[in-house]
Protein backbone atom coordinates (compact mmCIF):
# COMPACT_ATOMS: atom_id res chain seq x y z
CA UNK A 1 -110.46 -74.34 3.01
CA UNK A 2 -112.02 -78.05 3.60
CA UNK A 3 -113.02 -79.25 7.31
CA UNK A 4 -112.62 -82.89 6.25
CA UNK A 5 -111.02 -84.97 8.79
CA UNK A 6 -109.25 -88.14 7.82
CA UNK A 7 -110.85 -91.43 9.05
CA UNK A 8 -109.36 -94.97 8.69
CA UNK A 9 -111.04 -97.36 6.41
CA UNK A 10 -110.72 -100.63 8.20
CA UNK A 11 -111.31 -103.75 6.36
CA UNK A 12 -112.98 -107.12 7.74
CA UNK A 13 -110.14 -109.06 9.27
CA UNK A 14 -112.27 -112.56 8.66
CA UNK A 15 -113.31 -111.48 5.25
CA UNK A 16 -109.55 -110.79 4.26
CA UNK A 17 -108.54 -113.98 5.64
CA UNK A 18 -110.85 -115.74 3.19
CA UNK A 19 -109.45 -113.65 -0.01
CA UNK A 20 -111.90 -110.77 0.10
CA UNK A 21 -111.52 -106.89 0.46
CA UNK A 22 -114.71 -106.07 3.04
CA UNK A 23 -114.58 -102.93 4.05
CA UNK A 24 -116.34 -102.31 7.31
CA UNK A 25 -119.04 -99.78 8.63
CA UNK A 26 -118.59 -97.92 11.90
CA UNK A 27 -122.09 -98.41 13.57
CA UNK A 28 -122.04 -96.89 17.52
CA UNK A 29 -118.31 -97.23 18.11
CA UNK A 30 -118.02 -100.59 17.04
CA UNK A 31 -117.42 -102.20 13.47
CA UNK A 32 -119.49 -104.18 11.42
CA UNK A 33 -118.55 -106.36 8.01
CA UNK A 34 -122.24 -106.23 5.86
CA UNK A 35 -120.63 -109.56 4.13
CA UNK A 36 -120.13 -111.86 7.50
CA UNK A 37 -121.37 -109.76 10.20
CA UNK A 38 -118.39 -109.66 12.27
CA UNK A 39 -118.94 -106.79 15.00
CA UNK A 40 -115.71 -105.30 16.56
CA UNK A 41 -114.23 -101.99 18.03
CA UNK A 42 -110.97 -101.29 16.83
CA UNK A 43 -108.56 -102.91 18.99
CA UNK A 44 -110.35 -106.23 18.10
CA UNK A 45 -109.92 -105.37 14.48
CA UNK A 46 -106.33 -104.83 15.24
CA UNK A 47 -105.37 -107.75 16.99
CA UNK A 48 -106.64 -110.07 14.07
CA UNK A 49 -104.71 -107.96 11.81
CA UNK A 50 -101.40 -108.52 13.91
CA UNK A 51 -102.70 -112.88 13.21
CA UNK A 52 -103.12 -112.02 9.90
CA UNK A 53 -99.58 -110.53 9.70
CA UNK A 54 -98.07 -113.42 11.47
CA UNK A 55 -98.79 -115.65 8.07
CA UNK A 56 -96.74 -113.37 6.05
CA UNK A 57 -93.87 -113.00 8.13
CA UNK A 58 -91.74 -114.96 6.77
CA UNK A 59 -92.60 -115.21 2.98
CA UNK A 60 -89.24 -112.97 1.64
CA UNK A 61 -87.30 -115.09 3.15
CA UNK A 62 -86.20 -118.87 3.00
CA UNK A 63 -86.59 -121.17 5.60
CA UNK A 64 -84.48 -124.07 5.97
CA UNK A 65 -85.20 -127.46 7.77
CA UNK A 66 -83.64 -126.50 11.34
CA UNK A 67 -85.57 -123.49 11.02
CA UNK A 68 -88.73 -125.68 10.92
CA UNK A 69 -87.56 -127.75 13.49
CA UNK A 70 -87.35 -125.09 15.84
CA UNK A 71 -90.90 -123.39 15.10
């Protein structure tokens, strides 16, 4: 039977802003993008995430003029 443990593969959050799939390195508890060199533990990685998430919230649905008034 195999010992591996599953580990997360976290991706840059500023690199997937721009369009690109960065995945990062886990160097002494904190992360690290090779590409931009953003350095991060995880809760940083997961707050820019949750940003990242906020663009997409509302692409399924429509959104009318009052709603856009009221953002």
């Amino acid at each position: 039977m195999s010992d591996h443990t599953k580990s997360l593969v976290y991706r840059c959050p500023l690199c997937l802003h721009a369009g690109n799939d960065v995945t990062l390195r886990q160097e002494q508890g904190d992360y690290r993008c090779l590409r931009c060199s953003f350095t991060g533990s995880r809760e940083d990685i997961l707050d820019l995430y949750e940003d990242y998430r906020k663009r997409y919230k509302l692409m399924g649905s429509r959104v009318t003029l009052e709603m856009q008034q009221k953002m």
